[in-house]
C-alpha atoms as a PDB file:
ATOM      1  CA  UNK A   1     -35.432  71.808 -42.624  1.00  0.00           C
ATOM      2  CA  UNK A   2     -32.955  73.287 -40.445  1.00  0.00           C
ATOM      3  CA  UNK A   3     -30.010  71.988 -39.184  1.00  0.00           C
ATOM      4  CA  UNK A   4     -31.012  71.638 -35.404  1.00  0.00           C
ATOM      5  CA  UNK A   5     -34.261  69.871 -36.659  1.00  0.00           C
ATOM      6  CA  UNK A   6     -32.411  67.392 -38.772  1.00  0.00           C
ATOM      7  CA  UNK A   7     -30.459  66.577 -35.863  1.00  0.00           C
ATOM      8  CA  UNK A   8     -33.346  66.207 -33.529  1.00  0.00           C
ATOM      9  CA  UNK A   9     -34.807  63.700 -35.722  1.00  0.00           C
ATOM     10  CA  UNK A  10     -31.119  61.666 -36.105  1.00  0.00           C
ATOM     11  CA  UNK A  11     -31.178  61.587 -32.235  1.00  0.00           C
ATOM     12  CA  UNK A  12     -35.025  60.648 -31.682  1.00  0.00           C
ATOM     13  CA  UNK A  13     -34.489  57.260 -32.138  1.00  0.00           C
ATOM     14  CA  UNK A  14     -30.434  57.067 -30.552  1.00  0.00           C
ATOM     15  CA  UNK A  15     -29.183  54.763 -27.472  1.00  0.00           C
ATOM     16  CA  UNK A  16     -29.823  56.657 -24.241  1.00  0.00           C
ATOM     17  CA  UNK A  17     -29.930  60.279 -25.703  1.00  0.00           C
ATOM     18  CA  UNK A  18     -29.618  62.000 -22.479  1.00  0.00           C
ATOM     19  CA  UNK A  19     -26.125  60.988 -22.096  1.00  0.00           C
ATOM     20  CA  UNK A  20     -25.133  63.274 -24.664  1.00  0.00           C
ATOM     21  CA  UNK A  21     -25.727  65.739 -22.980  1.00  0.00           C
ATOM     22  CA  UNK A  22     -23.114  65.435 -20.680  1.00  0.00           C
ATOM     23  CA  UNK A  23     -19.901  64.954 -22.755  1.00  0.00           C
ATOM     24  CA  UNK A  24     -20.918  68.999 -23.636  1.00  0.00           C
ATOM     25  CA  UNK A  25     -21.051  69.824 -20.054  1.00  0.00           C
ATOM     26  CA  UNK A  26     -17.366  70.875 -18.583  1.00  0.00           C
ATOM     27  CA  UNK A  27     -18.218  71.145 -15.187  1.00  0.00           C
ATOM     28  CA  UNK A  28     -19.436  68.886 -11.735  1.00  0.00           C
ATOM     29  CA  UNK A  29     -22.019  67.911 -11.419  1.00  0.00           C
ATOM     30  CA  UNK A  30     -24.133  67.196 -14.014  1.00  0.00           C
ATOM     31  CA  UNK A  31     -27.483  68.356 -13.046  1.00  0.00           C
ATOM     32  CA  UNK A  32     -29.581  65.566 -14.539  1.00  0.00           C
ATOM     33  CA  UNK A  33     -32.087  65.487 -11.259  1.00  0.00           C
ATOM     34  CA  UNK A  34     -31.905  61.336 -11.708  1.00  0.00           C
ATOM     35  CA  UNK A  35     -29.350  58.483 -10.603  1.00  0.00           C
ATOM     36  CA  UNK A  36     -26.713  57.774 -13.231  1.00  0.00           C
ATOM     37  CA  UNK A  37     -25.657  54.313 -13.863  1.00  0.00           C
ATOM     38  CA  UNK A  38     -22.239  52.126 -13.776  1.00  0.00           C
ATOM     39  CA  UNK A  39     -22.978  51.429 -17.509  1.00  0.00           C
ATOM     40  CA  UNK A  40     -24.306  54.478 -18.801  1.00  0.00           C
ATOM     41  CA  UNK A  41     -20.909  55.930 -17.456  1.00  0.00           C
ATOM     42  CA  UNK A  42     -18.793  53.478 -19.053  1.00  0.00           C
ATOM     43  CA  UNK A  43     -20.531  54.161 -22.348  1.00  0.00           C
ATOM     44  CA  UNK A  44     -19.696  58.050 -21.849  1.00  0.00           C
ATOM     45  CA  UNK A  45     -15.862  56.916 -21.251  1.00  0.00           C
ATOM     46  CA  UNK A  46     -16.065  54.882 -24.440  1.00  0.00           C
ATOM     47  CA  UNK A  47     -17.002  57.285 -26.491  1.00  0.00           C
ATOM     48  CA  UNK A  48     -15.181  60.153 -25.035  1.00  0.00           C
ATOM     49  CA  UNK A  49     -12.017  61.358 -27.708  1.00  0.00           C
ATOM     50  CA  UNK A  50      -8.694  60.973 -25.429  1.00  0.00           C
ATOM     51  CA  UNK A  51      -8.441  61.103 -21.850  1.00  0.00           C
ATOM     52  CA  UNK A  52     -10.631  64.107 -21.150  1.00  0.00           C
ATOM     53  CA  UNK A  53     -13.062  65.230 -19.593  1.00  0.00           C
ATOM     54  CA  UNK A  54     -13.098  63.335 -16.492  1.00  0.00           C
ATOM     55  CA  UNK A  55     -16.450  60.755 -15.921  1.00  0.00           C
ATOM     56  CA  UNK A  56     -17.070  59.681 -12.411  1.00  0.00           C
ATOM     57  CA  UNK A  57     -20.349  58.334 -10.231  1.00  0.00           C
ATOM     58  CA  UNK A  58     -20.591  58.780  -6.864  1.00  0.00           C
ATOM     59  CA  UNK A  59     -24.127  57.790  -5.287  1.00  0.00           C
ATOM     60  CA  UNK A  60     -25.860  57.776  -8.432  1.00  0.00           C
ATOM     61  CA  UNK A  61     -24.667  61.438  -9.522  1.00  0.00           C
ATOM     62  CA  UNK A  62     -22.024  62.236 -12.500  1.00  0.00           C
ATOM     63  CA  UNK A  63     -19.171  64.349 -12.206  1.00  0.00           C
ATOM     64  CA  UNK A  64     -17.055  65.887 -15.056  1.00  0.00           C
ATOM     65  CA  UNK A  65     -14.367  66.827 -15.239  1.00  0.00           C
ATOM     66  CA  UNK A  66     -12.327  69.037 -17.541  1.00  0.00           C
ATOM     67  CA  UNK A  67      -8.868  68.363 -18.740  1.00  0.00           C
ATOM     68  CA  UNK A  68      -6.354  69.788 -15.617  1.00  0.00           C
ATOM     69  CA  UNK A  69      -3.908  72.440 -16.314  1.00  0.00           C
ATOM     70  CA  UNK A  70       0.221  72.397 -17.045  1.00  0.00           C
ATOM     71  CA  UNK A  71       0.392  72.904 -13.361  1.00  0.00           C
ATOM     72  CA  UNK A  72      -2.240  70.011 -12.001  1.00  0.00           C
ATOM     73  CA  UNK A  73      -0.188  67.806 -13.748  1.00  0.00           C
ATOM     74  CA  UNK A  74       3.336  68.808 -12.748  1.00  0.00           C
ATOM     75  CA  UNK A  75       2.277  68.103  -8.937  1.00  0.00           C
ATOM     76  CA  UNK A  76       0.730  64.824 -10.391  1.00  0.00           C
ATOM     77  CA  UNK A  77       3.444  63.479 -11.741  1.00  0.00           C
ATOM     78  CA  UNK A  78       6.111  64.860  -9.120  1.00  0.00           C
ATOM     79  CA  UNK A  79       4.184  63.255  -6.672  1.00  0.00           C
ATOM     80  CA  UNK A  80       4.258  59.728  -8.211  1.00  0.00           C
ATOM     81  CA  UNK A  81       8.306  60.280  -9.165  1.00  0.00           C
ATOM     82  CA  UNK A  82       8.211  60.739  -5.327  1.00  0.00           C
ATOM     83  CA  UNK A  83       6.053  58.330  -4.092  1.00  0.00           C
ATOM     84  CA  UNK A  84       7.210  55.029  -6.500  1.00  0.00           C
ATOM     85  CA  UNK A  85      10.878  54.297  -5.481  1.00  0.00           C
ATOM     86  CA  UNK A  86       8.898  54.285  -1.480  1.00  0.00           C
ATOM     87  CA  UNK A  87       5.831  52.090  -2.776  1.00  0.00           C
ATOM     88  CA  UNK A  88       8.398  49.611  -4.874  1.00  0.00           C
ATOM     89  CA  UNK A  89      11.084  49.085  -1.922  1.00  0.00           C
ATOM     90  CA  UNK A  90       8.388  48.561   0.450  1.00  0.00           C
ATOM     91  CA  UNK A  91       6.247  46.426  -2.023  1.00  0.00           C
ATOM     92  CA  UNK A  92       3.412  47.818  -1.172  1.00  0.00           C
ATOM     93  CA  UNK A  93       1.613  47.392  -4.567  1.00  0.00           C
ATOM     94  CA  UNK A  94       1.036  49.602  -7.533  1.00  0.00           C
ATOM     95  CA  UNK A  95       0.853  53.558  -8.649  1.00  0.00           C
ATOM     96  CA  UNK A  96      -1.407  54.719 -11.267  1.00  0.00           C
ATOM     97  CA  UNK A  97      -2.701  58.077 -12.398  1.00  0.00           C
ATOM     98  CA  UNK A  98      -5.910  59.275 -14.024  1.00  0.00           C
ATOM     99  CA  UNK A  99      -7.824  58.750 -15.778  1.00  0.00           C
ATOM    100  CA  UNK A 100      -7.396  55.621 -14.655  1.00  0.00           C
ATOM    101  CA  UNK A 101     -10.785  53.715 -13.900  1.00  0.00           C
ATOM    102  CA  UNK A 102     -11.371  53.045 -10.024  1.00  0.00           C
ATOM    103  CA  UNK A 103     -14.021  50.683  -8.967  1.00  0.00           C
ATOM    104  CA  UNK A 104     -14.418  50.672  -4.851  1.00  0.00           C
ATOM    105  CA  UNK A 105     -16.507  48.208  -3.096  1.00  0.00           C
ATOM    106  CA  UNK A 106     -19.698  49.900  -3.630  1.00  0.00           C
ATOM    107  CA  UNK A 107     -19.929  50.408  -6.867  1.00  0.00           C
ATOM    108  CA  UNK A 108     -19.286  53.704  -7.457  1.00  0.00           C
ATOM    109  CA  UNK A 109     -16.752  54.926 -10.280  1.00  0.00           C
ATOM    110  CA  UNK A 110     -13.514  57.376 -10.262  1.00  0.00           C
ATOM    111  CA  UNK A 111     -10.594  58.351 -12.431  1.00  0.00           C
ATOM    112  CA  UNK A 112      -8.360  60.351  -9.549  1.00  0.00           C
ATOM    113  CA  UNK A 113      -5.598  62.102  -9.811  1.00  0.00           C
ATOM    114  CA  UNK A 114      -3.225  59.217  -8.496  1.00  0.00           C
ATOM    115  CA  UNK A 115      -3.950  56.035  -6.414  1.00  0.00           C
ATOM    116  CA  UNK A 116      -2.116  53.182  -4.744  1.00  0.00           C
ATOM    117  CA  UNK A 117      -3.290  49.463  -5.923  1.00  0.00           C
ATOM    118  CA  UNK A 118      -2.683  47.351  -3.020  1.00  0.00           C
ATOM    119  CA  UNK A 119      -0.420  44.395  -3.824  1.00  0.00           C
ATOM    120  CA  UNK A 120      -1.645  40.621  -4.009  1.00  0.00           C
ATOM    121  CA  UNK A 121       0.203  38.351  -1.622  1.00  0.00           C
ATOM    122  CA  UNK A 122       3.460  40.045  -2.809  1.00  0.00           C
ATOM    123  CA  UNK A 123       2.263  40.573  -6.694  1.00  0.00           C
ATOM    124  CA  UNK A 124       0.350  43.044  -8.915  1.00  0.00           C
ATOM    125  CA  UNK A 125      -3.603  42.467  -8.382  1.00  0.00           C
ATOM    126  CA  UNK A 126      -5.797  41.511 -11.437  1.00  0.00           C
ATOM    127  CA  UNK A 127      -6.193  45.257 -13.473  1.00  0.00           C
ATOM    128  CA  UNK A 128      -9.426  45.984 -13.710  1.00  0.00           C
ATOM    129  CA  UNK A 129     -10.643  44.406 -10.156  1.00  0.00           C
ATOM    130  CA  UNK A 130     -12.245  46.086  -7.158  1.00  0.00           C
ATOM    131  CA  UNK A 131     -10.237  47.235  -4.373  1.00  0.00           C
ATOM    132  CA  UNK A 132      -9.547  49.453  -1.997  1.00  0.00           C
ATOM    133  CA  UNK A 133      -6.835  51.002  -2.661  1.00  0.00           C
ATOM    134  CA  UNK A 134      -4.293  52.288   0.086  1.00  0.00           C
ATOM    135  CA  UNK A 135      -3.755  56.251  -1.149  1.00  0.00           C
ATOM    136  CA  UNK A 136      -6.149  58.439  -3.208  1.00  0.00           C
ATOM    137  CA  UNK A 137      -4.920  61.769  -4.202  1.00  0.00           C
ATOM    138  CA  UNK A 138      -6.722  64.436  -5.891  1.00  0.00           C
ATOM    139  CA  UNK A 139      -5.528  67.556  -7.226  1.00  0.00           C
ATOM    140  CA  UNK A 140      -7.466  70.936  -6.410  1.00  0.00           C
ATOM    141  CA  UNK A 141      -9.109  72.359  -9.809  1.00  0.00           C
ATOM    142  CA  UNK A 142     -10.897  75.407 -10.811  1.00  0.00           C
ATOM    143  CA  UNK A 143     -14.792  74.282  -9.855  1.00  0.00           C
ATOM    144  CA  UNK A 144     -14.043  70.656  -8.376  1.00  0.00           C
ATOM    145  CA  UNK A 145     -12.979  71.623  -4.740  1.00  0.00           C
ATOM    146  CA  UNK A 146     -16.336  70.898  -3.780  1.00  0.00           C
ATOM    147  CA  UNK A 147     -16.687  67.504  -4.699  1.00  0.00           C
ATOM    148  CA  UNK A 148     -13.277  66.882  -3.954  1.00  0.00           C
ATOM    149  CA  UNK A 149     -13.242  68.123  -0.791  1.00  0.00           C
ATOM    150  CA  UNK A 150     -17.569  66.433   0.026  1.00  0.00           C
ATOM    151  CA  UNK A 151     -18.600  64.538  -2.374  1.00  0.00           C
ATOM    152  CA  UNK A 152     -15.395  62.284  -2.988  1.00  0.00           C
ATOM    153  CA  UNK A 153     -14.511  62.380   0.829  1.00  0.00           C
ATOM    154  CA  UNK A 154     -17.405  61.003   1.964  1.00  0.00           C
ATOM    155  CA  UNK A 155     -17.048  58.514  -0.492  1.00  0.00           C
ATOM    156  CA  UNK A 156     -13.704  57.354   0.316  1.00  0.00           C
ATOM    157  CA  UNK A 157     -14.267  57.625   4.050  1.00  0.00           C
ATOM    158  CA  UNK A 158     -17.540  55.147   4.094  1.00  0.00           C
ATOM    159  CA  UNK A 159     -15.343  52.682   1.726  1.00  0.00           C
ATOM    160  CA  UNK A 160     -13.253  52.662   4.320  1.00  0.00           C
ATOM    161  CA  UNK A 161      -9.843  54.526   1.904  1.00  0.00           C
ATOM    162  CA  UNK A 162      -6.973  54.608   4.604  1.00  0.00           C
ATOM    163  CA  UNK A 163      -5.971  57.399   3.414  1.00  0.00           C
ATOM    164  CA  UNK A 164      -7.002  60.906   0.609  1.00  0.00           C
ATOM    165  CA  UNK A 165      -4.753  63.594   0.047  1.00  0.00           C
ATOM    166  CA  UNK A 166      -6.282  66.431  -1.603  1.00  0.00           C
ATOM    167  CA  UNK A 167      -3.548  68.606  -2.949  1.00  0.00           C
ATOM    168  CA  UNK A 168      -4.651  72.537  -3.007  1.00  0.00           C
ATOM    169  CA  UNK A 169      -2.149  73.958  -5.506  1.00  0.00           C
ATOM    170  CA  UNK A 170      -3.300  78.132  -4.558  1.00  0.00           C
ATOM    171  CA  UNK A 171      -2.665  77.258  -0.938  1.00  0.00           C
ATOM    172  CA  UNK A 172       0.418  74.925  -0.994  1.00  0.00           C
ATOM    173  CA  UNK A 173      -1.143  72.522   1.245  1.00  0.00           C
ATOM    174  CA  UNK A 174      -1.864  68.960   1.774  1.00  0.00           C
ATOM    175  CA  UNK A 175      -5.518  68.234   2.996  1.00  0.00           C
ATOM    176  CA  UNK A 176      -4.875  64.495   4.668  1.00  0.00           C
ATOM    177  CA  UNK A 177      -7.923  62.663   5.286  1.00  0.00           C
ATOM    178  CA  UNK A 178      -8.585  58.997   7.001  1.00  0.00           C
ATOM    179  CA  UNK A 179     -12.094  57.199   7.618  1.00  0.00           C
ATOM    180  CA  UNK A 180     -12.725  58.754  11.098  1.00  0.00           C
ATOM    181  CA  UNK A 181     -11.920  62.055  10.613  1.00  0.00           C
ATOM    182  CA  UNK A 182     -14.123  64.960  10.710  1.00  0.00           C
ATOM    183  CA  UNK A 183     -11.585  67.282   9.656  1.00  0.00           C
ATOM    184  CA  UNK A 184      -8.487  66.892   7.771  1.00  0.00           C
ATOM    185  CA  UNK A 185      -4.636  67.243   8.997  1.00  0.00           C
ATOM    186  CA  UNK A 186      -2.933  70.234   6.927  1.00  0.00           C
ATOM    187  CA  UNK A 187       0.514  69.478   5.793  1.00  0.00           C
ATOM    188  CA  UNK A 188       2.299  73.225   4.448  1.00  0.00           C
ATOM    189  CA  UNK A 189       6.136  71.612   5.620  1.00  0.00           C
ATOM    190  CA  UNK A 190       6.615  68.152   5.689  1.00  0.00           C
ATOM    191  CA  UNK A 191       3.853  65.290   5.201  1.00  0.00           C
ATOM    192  CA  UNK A 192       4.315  62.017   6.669  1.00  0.00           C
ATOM    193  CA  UNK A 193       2.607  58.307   4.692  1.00  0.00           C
ATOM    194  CA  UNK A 194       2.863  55.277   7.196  1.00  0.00           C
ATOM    195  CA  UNK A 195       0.879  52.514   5.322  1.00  0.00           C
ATOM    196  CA  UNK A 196       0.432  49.175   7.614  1.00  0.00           C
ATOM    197  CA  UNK A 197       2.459  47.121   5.921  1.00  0.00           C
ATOM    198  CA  UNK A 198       5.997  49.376   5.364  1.00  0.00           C
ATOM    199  CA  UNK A 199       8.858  49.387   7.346  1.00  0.00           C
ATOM    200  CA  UNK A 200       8.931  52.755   7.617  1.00  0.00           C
ATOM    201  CA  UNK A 201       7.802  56.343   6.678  1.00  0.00           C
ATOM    202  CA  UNK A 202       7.388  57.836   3.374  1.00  0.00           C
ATOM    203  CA  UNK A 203       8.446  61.477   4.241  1.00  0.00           C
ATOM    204  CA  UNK A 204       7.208  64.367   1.179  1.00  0.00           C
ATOM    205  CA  UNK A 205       9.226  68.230   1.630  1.00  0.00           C
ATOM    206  CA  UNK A 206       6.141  70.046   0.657  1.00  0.00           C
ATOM    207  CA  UNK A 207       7.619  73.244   0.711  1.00  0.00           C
ATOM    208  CA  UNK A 208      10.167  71.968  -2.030  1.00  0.00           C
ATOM    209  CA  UNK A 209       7.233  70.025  -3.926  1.00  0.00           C
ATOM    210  CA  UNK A 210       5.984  73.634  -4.767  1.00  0.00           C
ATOM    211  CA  UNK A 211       8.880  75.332  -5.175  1.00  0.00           C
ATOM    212  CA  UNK A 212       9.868  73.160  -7.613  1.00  0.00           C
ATOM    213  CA  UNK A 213       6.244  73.335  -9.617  1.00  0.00           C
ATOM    214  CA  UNK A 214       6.110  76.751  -9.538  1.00  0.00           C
ATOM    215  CA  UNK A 215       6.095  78.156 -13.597  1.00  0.00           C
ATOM    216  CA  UNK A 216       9.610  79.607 -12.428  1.00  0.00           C
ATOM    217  CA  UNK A 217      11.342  77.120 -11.203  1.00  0.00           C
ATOM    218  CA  UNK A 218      14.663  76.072 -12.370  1.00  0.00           C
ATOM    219  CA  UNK A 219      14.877  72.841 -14.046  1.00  0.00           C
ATOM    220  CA  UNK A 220      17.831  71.369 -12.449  1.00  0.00           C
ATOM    221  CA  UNK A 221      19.325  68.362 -14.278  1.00  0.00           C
ATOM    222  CA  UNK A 222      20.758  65.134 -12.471  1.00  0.00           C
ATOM    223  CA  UNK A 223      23.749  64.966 -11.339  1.00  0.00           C
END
């Protein structure tokens, strides 16, 4: 008996083979030719090893995502250093970063980059509840600028997301996207956030974001 037999036989009889296949698959979408379900998802999250890859649904097709690279998740995590000390004054709510689980009103599932939990008449919301949340951001990787840029869009824009920033990392830019739009606003200087409920703007130096992500940069200490 050979190998790839034996394990034929161990899997003839497993839960939902044809998930397996996708935890080997390291890039979107999955083409399965069938609707994916909320739980068969979750049981590909369970059993993934870590944070990676990347499992989200989105009309009844799975994405996946590989892990991102050193410089995906510098601009990540600048972005939320930036964006907390505005989102905390202002108590707007809550930041968290992928792969954090995302539920929107219709069901479908994402892990972005970063997102914005509204707050709860002044408080943190229940953590696993569904929301809309006030600011999606995804960051630009090799092979998921289409579904960032279409299939996640659309998404957010019918669920009503006030506002998506995709982040293209090649291009310096900030794609900014809200519910009506049929094309986004490009930020290459200076990108502007006024959610409803702050007194004022949250104001990003894009120019410097990059500058300071680039492999080169200086790492300047505080002062």
């Amino acid at each position: 008996m050979t190998a790839s037999t034996a394990h034929r036989r161990m899997l003839g009889h497993a839960e939902l083979p044809r998930l397996l296949i996708a935890e080997h698959i390291m890039s979107m979408p999955v083409r399965d030719h069938r609707r994916w379900t909320l739980d068969e998802v979750e049981r590909l999250v369970e059993r993934r090893i870590g944070y990676s890859p990347r499992y989200e649904l989105v009309d009844g097709e799975l994405l996946v995502t590989p892990a991102p690279s050193g410089r995906h998740q510098r601009i990540v995590m600048e972005l939320a250093f930036a964006l907390r000390p505005y989102v905390v004054t202002h108590a707007l709510g809550e930041i968290r970063l992928g792969p954090g689980k995302m539920h929107l009103v219709g069901g479908d599932r994402f892990e972005p980059d970063l997102f914005v939990l509204p707050a709860v008449s002044g408080r943190l919301g229940p953590a696993d509840s569904t929301f809309r949340p006030l600011l999606v951001v995804e960051v630009l990787s090799p092979g998921s600028s289409r579904h960032d840029r279409v299939t996640k869009r659309r998404a957010f824009q019918r669920e009503g997301v006030p506002e998506y920033w995709i982040v293209d990392g090649d291009a310096e830019v900030f794609e900014i996207w809200h519910p009506a739009d049929e094309r986004p606003q490009v930020a290459d200087a200076r990108l502007v956030w006024s959610p409803p409920d702050a007194r004022d703007e949250f104001v990003l130096d894009v120019r410097g974001l990059f500058e300071r992500m680039a492999d080169d940069a200086p790492i300047r200490g505080e002062s």
